[in-house]
PDB file of N, CA and C in Angstrom:
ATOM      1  N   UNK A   1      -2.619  -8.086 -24.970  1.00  0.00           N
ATOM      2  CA  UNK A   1      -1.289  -8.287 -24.446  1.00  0.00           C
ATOM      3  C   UNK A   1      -1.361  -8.518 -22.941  1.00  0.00           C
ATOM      4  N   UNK A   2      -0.499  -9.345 -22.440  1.00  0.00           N
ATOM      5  CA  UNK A   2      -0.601  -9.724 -20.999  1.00  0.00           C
ATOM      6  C   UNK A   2       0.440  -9.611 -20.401  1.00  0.00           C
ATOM      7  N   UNK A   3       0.887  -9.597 -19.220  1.00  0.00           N
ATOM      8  CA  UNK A   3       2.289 -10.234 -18.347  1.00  0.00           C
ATOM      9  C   UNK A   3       2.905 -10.898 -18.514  1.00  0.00           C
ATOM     10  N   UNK A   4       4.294 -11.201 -19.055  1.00  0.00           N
ATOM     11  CA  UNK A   4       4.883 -11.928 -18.385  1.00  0.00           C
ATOM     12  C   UNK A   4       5.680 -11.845 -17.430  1.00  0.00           C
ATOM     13  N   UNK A   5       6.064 -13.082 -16.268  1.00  0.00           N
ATOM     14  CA  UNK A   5       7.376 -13.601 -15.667  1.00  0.00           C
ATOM     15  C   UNK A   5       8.511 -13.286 -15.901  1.00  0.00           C
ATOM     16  N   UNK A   6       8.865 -12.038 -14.866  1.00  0.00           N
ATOM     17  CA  UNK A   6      10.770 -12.151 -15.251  1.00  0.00           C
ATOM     18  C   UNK A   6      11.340 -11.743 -13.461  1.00  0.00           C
ATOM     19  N   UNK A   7      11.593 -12.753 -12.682  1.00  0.00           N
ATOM     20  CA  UNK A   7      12.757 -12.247 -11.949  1.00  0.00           C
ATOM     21  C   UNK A   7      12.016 -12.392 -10.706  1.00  0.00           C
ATOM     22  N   UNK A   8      12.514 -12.199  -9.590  1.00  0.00           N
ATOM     23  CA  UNK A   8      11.994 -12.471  -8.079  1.00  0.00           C
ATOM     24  C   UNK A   8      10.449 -10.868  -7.779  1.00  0.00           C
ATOM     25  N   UNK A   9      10.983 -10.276  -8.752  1.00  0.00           N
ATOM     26  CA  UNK A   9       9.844  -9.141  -8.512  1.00  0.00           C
ATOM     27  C   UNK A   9       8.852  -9.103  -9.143  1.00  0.00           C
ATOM     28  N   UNK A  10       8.194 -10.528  -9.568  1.00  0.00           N
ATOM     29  CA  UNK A  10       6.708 -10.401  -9.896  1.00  0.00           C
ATOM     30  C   UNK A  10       6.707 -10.374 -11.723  1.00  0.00           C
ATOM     31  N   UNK A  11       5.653  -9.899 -12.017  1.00  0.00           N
ATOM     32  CA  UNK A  11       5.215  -9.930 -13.217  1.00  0.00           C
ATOM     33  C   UNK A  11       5.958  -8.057 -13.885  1.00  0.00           C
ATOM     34  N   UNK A  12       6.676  -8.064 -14.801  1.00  0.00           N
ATOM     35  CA  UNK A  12       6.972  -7.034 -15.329  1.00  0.00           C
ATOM     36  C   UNK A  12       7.413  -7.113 -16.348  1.00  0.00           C
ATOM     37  N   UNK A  13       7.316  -8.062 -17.670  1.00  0.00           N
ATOM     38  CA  UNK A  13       7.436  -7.242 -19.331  1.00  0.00           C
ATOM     39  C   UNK A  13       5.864  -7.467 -19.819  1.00  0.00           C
ATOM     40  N   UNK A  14       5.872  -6.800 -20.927  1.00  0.00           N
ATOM     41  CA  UNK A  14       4.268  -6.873 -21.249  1.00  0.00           C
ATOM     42  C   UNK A  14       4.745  -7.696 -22.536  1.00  0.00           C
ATOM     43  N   UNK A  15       4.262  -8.858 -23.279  1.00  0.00           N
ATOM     44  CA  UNK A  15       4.225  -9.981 -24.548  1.00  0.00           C
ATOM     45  C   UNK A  15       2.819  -9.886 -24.547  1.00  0.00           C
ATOM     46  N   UNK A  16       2.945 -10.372 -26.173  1.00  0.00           N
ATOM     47  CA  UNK A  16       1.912 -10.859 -26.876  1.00  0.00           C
ATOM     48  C   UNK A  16       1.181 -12.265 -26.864  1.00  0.00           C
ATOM     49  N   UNK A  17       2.305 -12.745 -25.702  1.00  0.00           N
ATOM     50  CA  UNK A  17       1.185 -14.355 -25.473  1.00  0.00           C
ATOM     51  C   UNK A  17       0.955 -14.229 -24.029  1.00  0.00           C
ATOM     52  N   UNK A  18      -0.537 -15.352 -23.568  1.00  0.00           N
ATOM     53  CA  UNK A  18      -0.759 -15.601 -22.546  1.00  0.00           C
ATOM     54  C   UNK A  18       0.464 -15.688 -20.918  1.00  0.00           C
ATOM     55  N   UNK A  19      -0.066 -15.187 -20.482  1.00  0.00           N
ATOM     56  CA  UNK A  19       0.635 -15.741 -19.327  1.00  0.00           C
ATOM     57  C   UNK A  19       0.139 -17.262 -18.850  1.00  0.00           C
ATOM     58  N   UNK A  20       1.544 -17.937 -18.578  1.00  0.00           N
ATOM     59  CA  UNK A  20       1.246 -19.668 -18.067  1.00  0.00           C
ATOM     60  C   UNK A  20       1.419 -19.952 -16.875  1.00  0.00           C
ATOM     61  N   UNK A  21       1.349 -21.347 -16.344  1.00  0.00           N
ATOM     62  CA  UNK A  21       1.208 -21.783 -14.660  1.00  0.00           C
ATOM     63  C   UNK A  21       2.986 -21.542 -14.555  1.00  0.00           C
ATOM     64  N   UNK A  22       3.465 -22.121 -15.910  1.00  0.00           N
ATOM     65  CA  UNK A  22       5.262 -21.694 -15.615  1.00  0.00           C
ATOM     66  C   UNK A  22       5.813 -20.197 -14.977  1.00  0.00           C
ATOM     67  N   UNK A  23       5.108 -19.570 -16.254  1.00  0.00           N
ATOM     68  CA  UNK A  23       5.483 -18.037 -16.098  1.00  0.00           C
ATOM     69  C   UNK A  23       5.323 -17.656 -14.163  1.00  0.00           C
ATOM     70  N   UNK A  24       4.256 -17.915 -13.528  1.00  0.00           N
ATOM     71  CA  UNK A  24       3.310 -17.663 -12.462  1.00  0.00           C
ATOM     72  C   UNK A  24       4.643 -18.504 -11.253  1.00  0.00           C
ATOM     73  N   UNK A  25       5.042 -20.013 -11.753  1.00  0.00           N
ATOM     74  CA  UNK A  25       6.082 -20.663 -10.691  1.00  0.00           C
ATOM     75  C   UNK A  25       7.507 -19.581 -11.027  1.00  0.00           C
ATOM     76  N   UNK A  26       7.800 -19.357 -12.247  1.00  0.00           N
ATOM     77  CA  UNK A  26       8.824 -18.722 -11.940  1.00  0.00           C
ATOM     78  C   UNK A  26       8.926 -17.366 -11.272  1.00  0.00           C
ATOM     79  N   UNK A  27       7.882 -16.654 -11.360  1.00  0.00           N
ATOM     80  CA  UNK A  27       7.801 -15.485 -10.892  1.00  0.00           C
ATOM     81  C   UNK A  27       7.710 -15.327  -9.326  1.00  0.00           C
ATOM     82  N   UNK A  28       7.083 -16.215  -8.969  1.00  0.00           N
ATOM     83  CA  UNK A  28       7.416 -16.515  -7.659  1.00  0.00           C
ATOM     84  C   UNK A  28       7.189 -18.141  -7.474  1.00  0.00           C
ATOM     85  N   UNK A  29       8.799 -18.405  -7.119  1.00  0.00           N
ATOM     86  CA  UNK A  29       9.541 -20.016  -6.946  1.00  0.00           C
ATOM     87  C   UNK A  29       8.512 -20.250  -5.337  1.00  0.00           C
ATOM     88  N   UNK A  30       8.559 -19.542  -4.438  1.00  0.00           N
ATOM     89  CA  UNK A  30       7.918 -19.667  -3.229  1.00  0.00           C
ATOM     90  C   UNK A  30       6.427 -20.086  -3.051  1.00  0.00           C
ATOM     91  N   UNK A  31       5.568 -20.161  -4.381  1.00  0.00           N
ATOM     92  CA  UNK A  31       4.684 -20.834  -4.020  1.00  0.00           C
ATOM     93  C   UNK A  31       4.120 -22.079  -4.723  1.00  0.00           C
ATOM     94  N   UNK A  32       3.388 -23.037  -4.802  1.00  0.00           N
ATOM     95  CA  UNK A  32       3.070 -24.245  -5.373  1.00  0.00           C
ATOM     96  C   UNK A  32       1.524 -24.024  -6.453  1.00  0.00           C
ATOM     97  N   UNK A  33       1.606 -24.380  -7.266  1.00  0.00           N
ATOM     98  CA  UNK A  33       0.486 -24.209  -8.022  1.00  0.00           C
ATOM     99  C   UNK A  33      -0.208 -25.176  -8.787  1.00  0.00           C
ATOM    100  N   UNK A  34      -1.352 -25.576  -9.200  1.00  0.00           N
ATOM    101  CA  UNK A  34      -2.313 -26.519  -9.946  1.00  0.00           C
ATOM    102  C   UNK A  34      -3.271 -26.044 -10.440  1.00  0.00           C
ATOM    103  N   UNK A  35      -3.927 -26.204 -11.557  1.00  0.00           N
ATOM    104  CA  UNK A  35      -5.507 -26.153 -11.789  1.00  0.00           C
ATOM    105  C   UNK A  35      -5.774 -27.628 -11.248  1.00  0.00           C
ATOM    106  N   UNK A  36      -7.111 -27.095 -10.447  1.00  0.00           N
ATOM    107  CA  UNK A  36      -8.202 -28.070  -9.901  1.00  0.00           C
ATOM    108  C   UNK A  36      -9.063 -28.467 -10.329  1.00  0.00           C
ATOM    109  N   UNK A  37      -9.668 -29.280 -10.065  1.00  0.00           N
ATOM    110  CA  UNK A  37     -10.991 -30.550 -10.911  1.00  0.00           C
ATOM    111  C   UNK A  37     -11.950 -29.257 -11.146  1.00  0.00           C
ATOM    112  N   UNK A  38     -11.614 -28.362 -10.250  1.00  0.00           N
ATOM    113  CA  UNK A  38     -13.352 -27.073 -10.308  1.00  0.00           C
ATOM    114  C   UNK A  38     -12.681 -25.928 -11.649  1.00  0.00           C
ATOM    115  N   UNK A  39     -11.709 -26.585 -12.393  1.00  0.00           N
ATOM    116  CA  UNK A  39     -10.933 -25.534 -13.495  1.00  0.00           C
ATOM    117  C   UNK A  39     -10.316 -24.524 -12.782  1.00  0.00           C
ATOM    118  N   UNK A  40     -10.418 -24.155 -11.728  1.00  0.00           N
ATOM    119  CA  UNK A  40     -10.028 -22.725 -11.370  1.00  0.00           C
ATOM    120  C   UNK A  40      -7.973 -22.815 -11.300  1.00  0.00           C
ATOM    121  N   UNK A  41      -7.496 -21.862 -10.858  1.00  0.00           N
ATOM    122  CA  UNK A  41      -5.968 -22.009 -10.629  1.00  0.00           C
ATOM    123  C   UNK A  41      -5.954 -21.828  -9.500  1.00  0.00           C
ATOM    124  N   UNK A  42      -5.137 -22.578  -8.700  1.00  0.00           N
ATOM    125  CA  UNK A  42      -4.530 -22.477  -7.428  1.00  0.00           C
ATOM    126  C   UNK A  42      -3.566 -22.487  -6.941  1.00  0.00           C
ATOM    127  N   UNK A  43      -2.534 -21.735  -5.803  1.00  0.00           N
ATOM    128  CA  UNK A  43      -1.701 -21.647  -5.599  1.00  0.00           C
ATOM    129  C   UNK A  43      -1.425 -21.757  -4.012  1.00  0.00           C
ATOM    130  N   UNK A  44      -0.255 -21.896  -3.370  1.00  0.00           N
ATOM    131  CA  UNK A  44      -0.450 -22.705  -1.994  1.00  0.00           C
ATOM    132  C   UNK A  44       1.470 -21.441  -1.467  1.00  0.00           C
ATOM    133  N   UNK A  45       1.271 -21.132  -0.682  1.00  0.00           N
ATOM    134  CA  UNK A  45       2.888 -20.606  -0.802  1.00  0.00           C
ATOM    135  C   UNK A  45       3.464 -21.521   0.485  1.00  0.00           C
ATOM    136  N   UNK A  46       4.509 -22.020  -0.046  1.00  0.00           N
ATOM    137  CA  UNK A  46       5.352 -23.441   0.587  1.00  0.00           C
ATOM    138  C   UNK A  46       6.198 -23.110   1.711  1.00  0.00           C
ATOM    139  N   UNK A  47       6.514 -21.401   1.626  1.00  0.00           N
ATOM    140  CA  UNK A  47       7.424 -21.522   2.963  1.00  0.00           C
ATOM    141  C   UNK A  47       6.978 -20.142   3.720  1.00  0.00           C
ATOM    142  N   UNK A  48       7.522 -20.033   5.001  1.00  0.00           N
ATOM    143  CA  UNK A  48       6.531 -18.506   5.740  1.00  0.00           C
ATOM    144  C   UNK A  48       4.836 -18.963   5.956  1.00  0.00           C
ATOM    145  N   UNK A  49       5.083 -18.106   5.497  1.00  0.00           N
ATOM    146  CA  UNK A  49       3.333 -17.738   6.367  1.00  0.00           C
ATOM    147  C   UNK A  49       2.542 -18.547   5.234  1.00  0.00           C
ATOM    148  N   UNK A  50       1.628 -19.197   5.900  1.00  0.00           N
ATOM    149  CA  UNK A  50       0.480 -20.048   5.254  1.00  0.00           C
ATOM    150  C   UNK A  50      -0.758 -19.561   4.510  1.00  0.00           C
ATOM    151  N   UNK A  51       0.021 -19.328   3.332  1.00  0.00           N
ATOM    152  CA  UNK A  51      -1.274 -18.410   2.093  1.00  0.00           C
ATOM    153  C   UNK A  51      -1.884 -19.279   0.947  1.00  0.00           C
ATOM    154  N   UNK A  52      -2.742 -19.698   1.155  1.00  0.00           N
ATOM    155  CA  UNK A  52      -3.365 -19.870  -0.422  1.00  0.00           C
ATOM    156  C   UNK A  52      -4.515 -18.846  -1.299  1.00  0.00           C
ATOM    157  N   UNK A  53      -4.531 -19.484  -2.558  1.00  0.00           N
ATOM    158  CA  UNK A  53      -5.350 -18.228  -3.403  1.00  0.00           C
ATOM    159  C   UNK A  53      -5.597 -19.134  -4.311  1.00  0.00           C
ATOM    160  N   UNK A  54      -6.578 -18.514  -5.278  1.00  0.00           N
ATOM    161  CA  UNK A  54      -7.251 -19.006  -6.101  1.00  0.00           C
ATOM    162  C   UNK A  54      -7.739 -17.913  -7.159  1.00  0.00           C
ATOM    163  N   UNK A  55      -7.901 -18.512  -9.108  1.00  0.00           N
ATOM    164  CA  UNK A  55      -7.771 -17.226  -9.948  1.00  0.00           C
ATOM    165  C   UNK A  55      -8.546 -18.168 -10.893  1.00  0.00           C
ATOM    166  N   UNK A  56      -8.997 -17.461 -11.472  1.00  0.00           N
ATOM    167  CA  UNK A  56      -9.622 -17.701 -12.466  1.00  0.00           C
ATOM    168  C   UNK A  56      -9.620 -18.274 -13.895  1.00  0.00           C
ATOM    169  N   UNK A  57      -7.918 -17.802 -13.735  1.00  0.00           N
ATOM    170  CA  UNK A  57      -6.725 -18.051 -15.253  1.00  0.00           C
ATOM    171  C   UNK A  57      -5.692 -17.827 -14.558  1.00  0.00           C
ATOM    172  N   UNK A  58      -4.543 -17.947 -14.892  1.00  0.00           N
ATOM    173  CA  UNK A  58      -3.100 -17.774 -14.540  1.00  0.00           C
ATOM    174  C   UNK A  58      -2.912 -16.288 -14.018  1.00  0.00           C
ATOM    175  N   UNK A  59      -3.372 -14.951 -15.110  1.00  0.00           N
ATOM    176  CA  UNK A  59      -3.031 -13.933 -14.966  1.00  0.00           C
ATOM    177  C   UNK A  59      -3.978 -13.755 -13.697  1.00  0.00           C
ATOM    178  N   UNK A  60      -5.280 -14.172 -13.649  1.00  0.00           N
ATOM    179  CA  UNK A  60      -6.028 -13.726 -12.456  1.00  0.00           C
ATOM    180  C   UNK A  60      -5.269 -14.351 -10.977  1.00  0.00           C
ATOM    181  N   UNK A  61      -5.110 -15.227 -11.180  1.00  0.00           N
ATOM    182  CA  UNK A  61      -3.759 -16.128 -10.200  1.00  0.00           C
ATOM    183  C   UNK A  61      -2.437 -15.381  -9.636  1.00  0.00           C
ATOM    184  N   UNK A  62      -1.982 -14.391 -10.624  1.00  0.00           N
ATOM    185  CA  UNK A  62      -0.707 -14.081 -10.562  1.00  0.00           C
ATOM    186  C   UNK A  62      -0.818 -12.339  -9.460  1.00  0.00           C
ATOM    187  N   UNK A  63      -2.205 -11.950 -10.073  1.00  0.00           N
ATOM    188  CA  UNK A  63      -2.700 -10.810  -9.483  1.00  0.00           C
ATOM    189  C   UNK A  63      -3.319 -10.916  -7.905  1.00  0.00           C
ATOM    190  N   UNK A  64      -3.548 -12.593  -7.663  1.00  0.00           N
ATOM    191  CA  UNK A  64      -3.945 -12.878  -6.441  1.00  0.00           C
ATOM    192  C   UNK A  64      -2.417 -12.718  -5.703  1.00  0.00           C
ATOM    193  N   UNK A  65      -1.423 -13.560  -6.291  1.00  0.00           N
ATOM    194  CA  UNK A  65      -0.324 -13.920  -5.525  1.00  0.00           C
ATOM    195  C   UNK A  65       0.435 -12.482  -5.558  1.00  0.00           C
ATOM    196  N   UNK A  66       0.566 -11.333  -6.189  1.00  0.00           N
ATOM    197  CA  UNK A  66       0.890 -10.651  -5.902  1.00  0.00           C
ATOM    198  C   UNK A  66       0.532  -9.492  -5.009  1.00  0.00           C
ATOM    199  N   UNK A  67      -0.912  -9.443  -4.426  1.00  0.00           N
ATOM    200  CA  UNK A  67      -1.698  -8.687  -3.882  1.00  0.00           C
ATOM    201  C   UNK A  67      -1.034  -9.389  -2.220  1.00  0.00           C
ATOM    202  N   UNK A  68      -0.975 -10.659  -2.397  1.00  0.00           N
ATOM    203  CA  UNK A  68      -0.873 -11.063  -0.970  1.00  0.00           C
ATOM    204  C   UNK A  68       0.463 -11.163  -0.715  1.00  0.00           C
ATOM    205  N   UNK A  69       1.290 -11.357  -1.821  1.00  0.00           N
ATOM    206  CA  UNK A  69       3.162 -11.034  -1.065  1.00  0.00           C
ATOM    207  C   UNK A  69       3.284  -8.880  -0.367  1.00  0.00           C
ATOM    208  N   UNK A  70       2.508  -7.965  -1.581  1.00  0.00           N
ATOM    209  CA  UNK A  70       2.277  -6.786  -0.857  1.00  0.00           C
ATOM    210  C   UNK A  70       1.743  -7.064   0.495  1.00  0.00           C
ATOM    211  N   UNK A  71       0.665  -7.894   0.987  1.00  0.00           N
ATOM    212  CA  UNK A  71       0.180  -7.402   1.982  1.00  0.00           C
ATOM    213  C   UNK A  71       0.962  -8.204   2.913  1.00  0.00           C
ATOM    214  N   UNK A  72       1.717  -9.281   2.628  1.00  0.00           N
ATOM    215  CA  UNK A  72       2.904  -9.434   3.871  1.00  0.00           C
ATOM    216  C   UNK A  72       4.079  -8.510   4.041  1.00  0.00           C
ATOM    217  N   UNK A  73       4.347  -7.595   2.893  1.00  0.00           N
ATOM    218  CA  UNK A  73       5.260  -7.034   2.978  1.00  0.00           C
ATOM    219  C   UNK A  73       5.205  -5.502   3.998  1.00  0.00           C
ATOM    220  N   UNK A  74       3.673  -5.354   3.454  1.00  0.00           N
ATOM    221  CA  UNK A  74       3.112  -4.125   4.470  1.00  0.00           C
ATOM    222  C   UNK A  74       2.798  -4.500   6.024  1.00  0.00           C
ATOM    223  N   UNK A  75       3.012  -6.296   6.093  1.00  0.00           N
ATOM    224  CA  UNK A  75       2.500  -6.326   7.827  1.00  0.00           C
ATOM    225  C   UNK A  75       3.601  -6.546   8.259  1.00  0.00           C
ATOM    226  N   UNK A  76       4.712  -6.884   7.482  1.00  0.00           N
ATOM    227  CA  UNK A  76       6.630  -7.127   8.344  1.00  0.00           C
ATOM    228  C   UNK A  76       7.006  -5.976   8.985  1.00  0.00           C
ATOM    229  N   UNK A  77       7.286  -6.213  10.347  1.00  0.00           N
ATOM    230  CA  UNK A  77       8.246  -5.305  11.456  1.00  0.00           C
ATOM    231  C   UNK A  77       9.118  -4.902  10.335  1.00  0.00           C
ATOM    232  N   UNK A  78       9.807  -3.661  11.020  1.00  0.00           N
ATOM    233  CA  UNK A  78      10.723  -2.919  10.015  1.00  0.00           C
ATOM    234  C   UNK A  78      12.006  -3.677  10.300  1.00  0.00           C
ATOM    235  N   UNK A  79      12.661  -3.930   9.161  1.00  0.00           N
ATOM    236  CA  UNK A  79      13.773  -4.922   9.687  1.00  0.00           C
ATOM    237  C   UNK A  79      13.943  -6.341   9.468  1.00  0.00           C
ATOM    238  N   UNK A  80      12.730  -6.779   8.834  1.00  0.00           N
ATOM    239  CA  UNK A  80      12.310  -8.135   8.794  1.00  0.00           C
ATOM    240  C   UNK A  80      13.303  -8.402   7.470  1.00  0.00           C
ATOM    241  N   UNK A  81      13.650  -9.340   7.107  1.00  0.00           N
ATOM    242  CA  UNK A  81      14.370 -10.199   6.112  1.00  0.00           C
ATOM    243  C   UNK A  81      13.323 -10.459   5.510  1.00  0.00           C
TER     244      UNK A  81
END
């Protein structure tokens, strides 16, 4: 059983099918995503701060992009929007 996509806060119901590149754009609209000629998944985030990442599969993808919205969230001044 894996993750899926529900809502601006990331990955949170657990299903019985794969997580997809959809599931991964909807979960967070803010960043851009492809598999590349090297198979891997990639993701690019389109607005703010200039992040890309890279996963192995979608779910490994989704665990990248969520590790790095925490760690902007832990470097924002208090107060930040």
């Amino acid at each position: 059983m894996l993750l899926r996509a529900r809502g601006h806060g990331g990955l949170a119901q657990i299903v019985s099918e794969p997580l997809s590149q959809a599931d991964v754009e909807r979960a967070w609209p803010q960043w851009k995503t492809w598999e590349g000629t090297d198979q891997l998944c990639h993701a690019r985030r389109a607005g703010g701060a200039a992040l890309t990442e890279t996963g192995e599969d979608w779910p490994d993808l989704a665990d990248q992009i969520r590790r790095a919205e925490a760690m902007l969230e832990a470097s924002r001044p208090a107060g930040w929007p």
